[in-house]
N, C-alpha and C. Protein backbone atom coordinates (compact mmCIF):
# COMPACT_ATOMS: atom_id res chain seq x y z
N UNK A 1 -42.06 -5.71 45.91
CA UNK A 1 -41.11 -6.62 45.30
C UNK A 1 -40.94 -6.32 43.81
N UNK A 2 -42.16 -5.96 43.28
CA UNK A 2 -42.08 -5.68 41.61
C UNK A 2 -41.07 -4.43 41.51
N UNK A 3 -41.27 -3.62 42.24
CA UNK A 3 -40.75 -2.48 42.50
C UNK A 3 -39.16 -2.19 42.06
N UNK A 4 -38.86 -3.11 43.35
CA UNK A 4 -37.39 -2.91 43.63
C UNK A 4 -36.75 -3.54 42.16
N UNK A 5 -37.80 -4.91 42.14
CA UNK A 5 -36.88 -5.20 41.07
C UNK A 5 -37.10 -4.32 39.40
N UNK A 6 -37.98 -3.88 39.63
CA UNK A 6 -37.71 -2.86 38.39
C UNK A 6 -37.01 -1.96 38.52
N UNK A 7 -36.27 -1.83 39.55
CA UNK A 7 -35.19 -0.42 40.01
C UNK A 7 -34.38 -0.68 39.77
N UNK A 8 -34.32 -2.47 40.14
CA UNK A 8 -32.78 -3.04 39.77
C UNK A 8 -32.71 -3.02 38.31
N UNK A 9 -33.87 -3.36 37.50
CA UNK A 9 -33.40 -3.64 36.22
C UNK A 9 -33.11 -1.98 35.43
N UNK A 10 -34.05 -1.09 36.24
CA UNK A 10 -33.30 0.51 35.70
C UNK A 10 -31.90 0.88 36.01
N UNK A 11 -31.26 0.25 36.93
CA UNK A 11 -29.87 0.52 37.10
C UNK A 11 -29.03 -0.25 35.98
N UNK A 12 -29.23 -1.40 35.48
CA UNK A 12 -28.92 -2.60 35.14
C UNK A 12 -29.30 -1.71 33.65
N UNK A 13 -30.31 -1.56 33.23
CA UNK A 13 -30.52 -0.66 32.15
C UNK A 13 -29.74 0.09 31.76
N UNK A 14 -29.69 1.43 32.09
CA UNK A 14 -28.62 2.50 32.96
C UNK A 14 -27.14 2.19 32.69
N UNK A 15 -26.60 1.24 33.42
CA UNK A 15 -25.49 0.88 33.25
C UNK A 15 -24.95 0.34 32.34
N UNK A 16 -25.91 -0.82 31.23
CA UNK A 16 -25.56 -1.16 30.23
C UNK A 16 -25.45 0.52 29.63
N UNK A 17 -26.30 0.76 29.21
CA UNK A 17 -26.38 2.36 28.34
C UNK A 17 -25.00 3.02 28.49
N UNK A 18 -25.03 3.13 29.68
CA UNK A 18 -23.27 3.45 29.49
C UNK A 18 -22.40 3.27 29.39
N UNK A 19 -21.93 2.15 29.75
CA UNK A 19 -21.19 1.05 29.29
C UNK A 19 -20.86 0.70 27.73
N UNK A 20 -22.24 1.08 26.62
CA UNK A 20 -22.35 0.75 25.28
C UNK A 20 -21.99 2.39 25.21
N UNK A 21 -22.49 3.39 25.75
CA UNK A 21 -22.18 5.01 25.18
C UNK A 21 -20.45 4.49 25.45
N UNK A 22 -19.58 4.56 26.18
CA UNK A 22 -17.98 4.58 26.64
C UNK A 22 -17.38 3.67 25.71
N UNK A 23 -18.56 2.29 25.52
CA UNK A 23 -17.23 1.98 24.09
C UNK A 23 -17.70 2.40 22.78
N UNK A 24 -18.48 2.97 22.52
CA UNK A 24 -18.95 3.75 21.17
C UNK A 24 -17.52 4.77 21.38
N UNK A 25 -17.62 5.63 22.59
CA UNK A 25 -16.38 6.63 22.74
C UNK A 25 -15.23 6.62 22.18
N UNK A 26 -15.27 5.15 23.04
CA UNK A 26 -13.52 4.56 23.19
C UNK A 26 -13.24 3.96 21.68
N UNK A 27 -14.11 3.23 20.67
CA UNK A 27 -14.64 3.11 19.68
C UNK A 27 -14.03 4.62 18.82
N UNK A 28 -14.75 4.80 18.58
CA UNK A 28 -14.60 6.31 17.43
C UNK A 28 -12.97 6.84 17.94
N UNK A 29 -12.85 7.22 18.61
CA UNK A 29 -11.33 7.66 18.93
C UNK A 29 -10.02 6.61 19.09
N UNK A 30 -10.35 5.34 19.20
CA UNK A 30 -9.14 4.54 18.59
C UNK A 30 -9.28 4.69 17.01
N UNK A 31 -10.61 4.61 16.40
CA UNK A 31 -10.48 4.70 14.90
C UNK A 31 -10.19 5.73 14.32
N UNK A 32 -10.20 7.73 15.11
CA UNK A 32 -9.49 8.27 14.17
C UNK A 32 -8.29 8.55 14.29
N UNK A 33 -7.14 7.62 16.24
CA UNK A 33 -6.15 7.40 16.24
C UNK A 33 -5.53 6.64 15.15
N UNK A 34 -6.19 5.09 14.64
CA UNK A 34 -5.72 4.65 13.62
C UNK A 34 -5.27 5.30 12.00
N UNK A 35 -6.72 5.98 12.01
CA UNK A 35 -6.88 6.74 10.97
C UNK A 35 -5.61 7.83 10.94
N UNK A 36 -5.22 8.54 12.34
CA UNK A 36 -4.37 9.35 11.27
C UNK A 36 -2.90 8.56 11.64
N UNK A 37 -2.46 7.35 11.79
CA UNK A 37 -1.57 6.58 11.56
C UNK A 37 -1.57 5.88 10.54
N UNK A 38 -2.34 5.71 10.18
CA UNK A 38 -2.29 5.40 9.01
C UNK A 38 -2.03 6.34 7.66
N UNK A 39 -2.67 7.44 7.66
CA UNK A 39 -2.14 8.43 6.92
C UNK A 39 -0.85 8.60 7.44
N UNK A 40 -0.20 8.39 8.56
CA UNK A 40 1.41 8.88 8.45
C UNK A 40 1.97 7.55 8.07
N UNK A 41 1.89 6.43 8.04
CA UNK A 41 2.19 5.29 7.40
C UNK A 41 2.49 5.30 5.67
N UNK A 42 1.33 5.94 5.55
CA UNK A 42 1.20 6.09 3.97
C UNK A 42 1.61 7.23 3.49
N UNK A 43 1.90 8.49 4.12
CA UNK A 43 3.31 9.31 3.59
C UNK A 43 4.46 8.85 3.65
N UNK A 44 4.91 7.66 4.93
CA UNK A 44 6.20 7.34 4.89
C UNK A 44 6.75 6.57 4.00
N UNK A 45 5.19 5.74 3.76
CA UNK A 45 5.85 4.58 2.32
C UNK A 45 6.03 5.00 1.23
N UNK A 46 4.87 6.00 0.89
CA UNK A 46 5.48 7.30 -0.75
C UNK A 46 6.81 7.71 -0.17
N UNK A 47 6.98 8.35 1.02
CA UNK A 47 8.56 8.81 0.30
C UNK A 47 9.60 7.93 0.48
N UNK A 48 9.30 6.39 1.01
CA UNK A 48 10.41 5.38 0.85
C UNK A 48 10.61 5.36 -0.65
N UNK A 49 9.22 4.70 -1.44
CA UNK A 49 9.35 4.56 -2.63
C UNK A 49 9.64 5.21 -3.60
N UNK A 50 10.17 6.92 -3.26
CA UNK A 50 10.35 7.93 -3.70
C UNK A 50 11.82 8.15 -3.67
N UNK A 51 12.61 7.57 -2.66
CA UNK A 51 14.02 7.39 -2.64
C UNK A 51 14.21 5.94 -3.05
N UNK A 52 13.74 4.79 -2.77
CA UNK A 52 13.66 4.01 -3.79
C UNK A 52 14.18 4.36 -5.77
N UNK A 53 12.69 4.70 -5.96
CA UNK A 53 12.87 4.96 -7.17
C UNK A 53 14.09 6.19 -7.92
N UNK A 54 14.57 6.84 -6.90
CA UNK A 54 15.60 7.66 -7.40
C UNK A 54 17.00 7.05 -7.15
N UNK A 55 16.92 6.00 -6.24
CA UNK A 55 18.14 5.79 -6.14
C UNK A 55 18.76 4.30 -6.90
N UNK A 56 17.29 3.48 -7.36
CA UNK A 56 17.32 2.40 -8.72
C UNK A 56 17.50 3.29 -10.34
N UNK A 57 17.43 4.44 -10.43
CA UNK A 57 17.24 5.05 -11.16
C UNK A 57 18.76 5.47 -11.54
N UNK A 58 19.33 6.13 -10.43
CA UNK A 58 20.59 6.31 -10.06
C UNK A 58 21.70 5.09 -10.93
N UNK A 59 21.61 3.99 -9.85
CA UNK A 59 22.21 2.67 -10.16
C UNK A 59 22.30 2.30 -11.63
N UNK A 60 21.19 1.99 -12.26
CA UNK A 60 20.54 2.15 -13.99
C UNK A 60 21.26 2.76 -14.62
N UNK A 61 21.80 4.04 -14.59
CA UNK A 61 22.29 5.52 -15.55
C UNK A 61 23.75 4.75 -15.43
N UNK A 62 24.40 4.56 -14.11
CA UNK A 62 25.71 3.94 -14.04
C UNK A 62 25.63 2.73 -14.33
N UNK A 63 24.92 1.64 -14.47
CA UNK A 63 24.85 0.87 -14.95
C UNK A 63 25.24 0.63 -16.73
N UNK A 64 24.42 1.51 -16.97
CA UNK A 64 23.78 1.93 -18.58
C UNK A 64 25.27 2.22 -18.72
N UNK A 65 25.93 3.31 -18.56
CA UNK A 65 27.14 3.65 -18.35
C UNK A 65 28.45 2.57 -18.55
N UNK A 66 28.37 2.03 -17.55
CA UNK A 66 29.42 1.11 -17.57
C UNK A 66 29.57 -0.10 -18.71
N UNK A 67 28.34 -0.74 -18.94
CA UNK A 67 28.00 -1.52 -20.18
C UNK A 67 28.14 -0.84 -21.11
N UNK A 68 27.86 0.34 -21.36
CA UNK A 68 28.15 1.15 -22.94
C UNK A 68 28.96 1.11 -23.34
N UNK A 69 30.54 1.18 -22.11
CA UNK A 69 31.71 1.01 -21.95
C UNK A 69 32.12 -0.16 -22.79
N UNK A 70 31.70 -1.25 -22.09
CA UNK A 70 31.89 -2.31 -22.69
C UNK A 70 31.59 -2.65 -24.25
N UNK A 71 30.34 -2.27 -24.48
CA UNK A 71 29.92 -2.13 -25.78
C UNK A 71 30.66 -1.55 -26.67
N UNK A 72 31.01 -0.80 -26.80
CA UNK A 72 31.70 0.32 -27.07
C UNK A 72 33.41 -0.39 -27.73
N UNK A 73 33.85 -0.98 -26.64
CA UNK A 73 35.18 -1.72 -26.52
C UNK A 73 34.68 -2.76 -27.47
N UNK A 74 33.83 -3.76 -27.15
CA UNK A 74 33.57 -4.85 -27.95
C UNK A 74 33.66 -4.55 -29.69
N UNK A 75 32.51 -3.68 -29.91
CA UNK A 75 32.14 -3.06 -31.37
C UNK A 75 33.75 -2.74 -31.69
N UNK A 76 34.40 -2.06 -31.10
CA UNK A 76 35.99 -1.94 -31.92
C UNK A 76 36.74 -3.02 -32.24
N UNK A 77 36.70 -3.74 -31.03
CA UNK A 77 36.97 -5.33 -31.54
C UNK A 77 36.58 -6.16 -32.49
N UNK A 78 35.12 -6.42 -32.88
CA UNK A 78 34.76 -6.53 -33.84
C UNK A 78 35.07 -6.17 -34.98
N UNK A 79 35.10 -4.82 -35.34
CA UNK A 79 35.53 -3.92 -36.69
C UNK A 79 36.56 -4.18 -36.91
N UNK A 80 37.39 -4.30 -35.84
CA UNK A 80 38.96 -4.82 -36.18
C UNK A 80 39.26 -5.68 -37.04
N UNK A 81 38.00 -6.52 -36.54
CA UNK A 81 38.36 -8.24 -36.96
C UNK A 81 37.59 -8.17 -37.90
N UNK A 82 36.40 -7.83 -38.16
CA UNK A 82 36.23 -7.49 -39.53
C UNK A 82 36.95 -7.22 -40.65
N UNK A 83 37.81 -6.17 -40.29
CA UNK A 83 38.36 -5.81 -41.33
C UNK A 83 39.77 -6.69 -41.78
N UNK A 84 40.13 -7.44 -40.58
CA UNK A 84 41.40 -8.20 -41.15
C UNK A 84 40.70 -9.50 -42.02
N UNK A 85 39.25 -10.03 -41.53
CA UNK A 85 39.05 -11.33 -42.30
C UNK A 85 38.59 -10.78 -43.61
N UNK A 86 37.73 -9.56 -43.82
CA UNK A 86 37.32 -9.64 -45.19
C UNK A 86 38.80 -8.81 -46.22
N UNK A 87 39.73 -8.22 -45.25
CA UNK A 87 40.92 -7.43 -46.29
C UNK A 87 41.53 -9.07 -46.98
């Protein structure tokens, strides 16, 4: 009787053991699946933020641009009128 049941508990042994080896397995290889998704995650977001930043950059220059415009127009207006209130 001691027997058997120590046979049972070597199977029972046994089976845990492998059971813990298969998710150690299954373990390590979802994490360096994650792992290299994540590195492609994090190239995709540098080069979002990479067309991002060139294309706020973009917008800015024409921006800058168009207000200068204005500036530009205003300051003549000014001088104008400058010069008629102090002549």
């Amino acid at each position: 009787m001691v027997k058997a049941k120590r046979k049972k508990e070597d199977k029972f042994d046994k089976l845990a053991r492998l059971i813990k080896s298969e998710s150690e397995d299954i373990r390590k290889e979802i994490n360096g699946e994650l792992h290299d998704e994540l590195g492609s995650v994090r190239v995709s977001i540098k080069s979002l933020e990479h067309k991002m930043d060139v294309g706020f950059s973009q917008i800015k220059r024409r921006l800058d641009e168009t207000i200068q415009v204005q500036l530009d127009s205003h300051a003549g207006r000014i001088k104008k009128l400058e010069t008629k209130v102090l002549s």
